[in-house]
N, C-alpha and C. Protein backbone atom coordinates (compact mmCIF):
# COMPACT_ATOMS: atom_id res chain seq x y z
N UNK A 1 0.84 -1.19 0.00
CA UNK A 1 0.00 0.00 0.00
C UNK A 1 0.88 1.24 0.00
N UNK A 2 0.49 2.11 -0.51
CA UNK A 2 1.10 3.65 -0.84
C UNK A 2 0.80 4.37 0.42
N UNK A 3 1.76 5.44 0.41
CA UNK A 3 0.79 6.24 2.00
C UNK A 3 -0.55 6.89 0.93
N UNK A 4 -0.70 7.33 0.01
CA UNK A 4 -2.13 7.55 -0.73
C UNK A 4 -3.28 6.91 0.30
N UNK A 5 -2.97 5.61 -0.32
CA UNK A 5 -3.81 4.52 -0.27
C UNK A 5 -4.28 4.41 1.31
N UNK A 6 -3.09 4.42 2.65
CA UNK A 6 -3.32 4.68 3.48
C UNK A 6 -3.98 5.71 4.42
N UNK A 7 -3.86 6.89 3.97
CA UNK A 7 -4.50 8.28 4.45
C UNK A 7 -5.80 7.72 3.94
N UNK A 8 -6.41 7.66 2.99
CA UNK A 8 -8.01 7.14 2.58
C UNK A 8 -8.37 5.82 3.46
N UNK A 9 -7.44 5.08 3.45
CA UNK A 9 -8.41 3.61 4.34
C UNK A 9 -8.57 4.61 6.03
N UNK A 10 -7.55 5.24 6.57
CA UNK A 10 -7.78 5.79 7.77
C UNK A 10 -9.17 7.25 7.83
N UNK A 11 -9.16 7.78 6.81
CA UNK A 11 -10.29 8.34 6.91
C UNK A 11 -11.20 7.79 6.85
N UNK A 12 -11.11 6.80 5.20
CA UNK A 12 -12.62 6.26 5.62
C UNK A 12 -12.66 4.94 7.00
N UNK A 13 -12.28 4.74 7.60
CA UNK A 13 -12.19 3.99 8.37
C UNK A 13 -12.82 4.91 9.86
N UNK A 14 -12.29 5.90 10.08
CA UNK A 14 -12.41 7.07 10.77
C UNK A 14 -14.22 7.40 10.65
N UNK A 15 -14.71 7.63 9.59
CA UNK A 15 -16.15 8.12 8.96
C UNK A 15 -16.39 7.22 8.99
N UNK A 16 -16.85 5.49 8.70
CA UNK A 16 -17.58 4.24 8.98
C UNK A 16 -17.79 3.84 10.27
N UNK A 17 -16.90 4.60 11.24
CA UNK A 17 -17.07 3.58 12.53
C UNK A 17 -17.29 3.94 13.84
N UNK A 18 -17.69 5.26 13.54
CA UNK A 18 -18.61 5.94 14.60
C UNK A 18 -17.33 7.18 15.10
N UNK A 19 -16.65 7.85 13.72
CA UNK A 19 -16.12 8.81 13.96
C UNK A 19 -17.19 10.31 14.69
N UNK A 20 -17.02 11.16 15.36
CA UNK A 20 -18.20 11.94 15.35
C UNK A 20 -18.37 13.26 14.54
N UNK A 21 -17.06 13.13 13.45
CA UNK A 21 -17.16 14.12 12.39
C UNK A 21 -17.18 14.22 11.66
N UNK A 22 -18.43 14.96 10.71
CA UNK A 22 -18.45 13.95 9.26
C UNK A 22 -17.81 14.69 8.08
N UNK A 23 -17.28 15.68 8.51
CA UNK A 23 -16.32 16.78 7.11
C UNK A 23 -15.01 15.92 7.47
N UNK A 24 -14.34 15.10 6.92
CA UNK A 24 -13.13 14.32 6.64
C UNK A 24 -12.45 14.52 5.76
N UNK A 25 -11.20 15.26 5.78
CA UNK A 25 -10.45 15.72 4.61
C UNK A 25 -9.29 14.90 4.48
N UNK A 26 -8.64 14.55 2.92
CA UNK A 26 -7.89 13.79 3.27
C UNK A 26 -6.24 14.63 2.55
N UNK A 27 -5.45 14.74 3.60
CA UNK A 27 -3.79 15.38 3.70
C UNK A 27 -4.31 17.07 3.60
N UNK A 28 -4.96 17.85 3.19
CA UNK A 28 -5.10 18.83 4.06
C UNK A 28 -6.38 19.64 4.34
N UNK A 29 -6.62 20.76 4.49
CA UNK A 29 -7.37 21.65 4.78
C UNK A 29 -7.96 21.76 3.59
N UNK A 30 -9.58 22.50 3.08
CA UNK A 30 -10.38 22.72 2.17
C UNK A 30 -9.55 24.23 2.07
N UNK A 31 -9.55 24.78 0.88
CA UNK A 31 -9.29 26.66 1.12
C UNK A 31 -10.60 27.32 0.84
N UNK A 32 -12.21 26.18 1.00
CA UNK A 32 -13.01 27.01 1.08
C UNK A 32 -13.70 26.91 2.91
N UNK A 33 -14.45 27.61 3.05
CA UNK A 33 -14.68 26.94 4.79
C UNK A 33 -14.91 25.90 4.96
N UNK A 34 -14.33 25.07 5.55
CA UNK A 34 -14.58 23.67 6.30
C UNK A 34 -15.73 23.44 7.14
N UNK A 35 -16.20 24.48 7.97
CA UNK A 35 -17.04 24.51 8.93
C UNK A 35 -16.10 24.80 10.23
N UNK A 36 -17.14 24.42 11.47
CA UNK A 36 -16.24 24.92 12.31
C UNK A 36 -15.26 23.49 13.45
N UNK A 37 -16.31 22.35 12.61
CA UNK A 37 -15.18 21.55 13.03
C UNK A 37 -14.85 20.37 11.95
N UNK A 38 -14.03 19.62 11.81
CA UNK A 38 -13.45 18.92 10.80
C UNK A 38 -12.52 18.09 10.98
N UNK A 39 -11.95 16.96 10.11
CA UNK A 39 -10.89 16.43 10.70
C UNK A 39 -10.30 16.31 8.78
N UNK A 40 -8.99 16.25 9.57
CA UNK A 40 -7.90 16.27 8.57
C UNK A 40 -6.65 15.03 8.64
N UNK A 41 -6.93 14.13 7.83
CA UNK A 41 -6.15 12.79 7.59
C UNK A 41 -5.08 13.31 7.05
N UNK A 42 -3.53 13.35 7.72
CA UNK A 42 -2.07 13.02 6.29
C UNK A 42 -1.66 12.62 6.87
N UNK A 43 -0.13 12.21 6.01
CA UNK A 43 0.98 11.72 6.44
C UNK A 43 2.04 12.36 5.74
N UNK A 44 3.42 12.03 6.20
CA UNK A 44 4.49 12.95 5.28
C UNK A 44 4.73 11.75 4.16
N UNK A 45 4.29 12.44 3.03
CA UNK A 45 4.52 12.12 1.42
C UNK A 45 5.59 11.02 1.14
N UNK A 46 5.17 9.65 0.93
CA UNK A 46 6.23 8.66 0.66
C UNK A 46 5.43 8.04 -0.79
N UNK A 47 5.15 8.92 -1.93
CA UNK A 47 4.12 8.77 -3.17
C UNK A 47 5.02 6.97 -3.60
N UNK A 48 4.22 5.85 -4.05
CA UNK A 48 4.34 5.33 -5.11
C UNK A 48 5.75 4.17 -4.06
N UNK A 49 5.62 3.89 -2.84
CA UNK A 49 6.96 3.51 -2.52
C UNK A 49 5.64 1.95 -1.58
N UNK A 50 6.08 0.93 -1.98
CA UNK A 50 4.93 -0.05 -0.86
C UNK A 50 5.66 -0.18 0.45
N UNK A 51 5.12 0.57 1.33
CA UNK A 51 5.11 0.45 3.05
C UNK A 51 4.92 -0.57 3.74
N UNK A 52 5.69 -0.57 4.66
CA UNK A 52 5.42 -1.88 5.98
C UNK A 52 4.41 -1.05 7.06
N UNK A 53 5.24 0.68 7.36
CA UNK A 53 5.24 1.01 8.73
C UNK A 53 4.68 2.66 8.14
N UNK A 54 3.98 3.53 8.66
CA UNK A 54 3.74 4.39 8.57
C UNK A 54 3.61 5.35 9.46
N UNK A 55 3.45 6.83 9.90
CA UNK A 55 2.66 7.60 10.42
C UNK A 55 1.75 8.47 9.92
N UNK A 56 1.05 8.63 10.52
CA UNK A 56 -0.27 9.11 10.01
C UNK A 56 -0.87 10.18 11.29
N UNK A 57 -1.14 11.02 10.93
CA UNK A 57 -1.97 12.22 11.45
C UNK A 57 -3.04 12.24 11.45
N UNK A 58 -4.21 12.38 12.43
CA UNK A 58 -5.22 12.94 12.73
C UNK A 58 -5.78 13.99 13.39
N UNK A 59 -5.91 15.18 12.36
CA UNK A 59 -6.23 16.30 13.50
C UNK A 59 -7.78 16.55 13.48
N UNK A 60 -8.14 16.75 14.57
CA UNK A 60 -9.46 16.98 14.91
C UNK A 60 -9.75 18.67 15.38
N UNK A 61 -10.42 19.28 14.24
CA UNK A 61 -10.38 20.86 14.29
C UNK A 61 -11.14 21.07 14.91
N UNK A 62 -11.44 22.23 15.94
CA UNK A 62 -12.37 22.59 16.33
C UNK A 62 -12.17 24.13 16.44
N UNK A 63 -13.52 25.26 16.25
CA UNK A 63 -13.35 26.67 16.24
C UNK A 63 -13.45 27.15 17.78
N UNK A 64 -12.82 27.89 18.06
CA UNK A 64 -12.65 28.65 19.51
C UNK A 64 -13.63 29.41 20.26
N UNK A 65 -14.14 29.39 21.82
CA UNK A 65 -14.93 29.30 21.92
C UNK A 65 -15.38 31.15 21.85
N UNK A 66 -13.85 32.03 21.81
CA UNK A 66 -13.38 33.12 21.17
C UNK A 66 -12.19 33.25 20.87
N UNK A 67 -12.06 34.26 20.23
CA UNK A 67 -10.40 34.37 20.05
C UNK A 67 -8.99 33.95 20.67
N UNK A 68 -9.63 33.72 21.54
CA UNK A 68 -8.30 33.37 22.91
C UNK A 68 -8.52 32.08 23.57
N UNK A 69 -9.73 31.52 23.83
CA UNK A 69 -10.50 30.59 24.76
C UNK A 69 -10.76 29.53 23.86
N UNK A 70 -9.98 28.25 23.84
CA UNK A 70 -10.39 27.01 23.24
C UNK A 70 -11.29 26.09 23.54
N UNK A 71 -11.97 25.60 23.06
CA UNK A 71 -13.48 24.80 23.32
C UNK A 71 -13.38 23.30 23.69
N UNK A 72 -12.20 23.32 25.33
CA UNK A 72 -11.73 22.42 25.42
C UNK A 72 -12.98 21.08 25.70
N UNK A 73 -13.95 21.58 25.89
CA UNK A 73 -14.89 20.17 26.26
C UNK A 73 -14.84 19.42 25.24
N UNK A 74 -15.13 20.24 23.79
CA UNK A 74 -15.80 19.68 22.60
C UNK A 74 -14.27 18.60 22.18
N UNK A 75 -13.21 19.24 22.51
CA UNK A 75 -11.94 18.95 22.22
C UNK A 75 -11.64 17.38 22.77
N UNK A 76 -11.65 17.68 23.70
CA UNK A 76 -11.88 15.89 24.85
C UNK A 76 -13.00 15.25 24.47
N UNK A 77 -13.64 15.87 24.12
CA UNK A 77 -14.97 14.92 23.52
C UNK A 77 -14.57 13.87 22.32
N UNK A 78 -13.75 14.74 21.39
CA UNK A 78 -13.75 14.30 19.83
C UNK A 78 -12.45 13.75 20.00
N UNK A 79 -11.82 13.88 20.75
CA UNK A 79 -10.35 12.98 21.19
C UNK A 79 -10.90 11.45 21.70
N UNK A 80 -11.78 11.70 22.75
CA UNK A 80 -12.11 10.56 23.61
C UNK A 80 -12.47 9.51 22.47
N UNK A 81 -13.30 10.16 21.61
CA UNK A 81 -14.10 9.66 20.37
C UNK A 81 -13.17 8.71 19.57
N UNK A 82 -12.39 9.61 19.24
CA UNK A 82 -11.42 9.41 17.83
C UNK A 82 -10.57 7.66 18.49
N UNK A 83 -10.01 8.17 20.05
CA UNK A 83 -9.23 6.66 20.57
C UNK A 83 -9.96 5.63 20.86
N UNK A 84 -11.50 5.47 20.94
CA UNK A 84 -12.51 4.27 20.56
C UNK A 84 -12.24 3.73 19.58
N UNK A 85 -12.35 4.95 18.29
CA UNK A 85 -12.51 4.31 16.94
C UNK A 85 -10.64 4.35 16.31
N UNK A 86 -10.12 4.68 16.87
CA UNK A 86 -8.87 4.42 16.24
C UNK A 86 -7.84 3.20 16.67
N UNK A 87 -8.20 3.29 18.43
CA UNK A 87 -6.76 2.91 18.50
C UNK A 87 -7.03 0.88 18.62
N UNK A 88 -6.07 0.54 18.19
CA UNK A 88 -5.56 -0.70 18.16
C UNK A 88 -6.95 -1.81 17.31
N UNK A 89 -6.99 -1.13 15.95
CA UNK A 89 -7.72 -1.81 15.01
C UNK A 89 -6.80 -2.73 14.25
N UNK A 90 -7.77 -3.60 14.25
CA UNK A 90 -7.04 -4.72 13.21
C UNK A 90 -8.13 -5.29 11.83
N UNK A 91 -7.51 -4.40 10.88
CA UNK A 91 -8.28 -4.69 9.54
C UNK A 91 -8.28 -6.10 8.77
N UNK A 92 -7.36 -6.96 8.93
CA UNK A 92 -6.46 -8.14 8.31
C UNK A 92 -5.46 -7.49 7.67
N UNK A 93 -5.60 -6.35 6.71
CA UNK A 93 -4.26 -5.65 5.98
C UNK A 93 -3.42 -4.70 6.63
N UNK A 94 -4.05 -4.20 7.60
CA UNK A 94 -3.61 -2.86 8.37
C UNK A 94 -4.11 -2.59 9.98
N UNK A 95 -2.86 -2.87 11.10
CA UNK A 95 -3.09 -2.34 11.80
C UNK A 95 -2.81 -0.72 12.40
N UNK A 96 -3.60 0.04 13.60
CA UNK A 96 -3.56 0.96 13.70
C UNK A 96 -2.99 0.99 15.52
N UNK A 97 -2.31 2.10 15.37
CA UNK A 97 -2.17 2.06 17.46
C UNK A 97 -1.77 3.38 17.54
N UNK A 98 -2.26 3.93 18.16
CA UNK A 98 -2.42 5.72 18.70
C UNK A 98 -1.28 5.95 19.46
N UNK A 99 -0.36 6.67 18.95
CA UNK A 99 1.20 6.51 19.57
C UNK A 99 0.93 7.64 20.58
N UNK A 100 0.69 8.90 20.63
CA UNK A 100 0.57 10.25 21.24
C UNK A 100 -0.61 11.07 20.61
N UNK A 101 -1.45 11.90 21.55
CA UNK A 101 -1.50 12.95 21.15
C UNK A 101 -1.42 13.74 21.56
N UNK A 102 -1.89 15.60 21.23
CA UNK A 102 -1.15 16.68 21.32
C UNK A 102 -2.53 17.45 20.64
N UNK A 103 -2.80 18.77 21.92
CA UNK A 103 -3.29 20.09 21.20
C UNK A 103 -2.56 21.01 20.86
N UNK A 104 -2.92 21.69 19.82
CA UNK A 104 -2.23 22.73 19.11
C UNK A 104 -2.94 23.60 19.18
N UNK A 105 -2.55 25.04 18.79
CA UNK A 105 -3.68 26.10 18.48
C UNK A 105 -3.31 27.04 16.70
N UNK A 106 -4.49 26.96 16.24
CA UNK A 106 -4.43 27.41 14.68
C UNK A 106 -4.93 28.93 14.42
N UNK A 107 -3.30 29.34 15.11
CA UNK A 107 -3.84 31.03 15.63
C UNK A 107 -4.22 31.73 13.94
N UNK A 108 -4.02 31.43 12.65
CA UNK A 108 -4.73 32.06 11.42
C UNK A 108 -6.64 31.87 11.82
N UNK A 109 -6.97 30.68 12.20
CA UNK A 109 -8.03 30.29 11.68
C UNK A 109 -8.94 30.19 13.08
N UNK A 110 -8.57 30.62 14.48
CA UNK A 110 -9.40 31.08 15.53
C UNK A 110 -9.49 29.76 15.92
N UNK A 111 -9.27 28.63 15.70
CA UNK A 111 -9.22 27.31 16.16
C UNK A 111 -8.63 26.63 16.85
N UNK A 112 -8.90 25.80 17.74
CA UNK A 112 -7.51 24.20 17.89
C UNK A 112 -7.75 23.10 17.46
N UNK A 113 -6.44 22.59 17.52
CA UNK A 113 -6.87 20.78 17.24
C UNK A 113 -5.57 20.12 17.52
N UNK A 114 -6.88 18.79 17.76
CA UNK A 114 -6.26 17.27 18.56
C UNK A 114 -5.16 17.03 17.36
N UNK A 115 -4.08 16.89 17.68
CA UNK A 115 -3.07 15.90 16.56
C UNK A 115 -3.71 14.53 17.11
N UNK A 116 -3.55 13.64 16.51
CA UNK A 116 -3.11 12.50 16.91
C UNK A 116 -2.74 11.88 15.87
N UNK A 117 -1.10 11.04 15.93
CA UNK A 117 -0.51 10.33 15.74
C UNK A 117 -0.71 8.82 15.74
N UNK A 118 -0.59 8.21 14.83
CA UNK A 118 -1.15 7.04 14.95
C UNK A 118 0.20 5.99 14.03
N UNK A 119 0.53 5.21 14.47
CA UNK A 119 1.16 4.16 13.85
C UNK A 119 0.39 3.34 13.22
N UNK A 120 0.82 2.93 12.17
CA UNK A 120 0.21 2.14 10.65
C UNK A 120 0.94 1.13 10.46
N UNK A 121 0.62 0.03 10.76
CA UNK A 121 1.26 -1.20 10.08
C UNK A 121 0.97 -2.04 9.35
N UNK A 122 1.29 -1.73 7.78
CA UNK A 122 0.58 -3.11 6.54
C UNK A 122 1.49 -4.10 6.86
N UNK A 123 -0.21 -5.05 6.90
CA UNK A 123 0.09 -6.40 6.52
C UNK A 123 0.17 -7.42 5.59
N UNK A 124 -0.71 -6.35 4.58
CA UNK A 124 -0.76 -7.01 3.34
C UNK A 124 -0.46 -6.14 2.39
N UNK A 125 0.55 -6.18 1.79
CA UNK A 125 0.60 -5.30 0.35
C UNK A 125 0.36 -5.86 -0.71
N UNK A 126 0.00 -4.88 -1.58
CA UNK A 126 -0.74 -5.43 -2.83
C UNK A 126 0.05 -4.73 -4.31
């Protein structure tokens, strides 16, 4: 599998299985509005190369509750969420395990968001 191929099975994997956000972008941001919350699937660019081991990003956006004040409930909410449905899946081709995560703040866009990091391991390449 390509990391391509991977960023899409983790989103859609993310959106089938009781992710709680349904704007899913995959490697980056829309440049039209997203809304005010969203999640954003990448990884750093390994195009056209078949993988054993990967990392993969999940950020979970959320808009501020003002300019300064982050909307930490909604934040722990969609984190709590995301490590149900993410961590330690086993597809038969691909497992997943939630290495760390990490809030950030997206001082352009009045927002924060959950990183989370996730380790990727194919088992089957094709």
């Amino acid at each position: 599998m390509t990391s391509n191929q991977i960023v899409s099975f983790v989103a859609r994997y993310y959106k089938e299985n009781g992710g709680l956000l349904a704007n899913v972008y995959k490697h980056s941001r829309p440049t039209v509005d997203a809304g005010s919350e969203y999640v954003v699937v990448n990884s750093l660019d390994i195009p056209n190369k078949l993988l054993q081991e990967l990392i993969v990003n999940v950020n979970l956006h959320v808009n501020d509750i003002n300019s300064t004040v982050p909307n930490t409930a909604r934040l722990e909410e969609l984190e709590s969420n995301a490590y149900n449905v993410l961590d330690k899946v086993h597809s038969g081709e691909i497992d997943l395990y939630i290495q760390t995560s990490k809030t950030f703040r997206e001082n352009s866009l009045n927002e924060h968001y959950v990183n989370i990091r996730l380790l990727v391991k194919i088992l089957k390449n094709s």
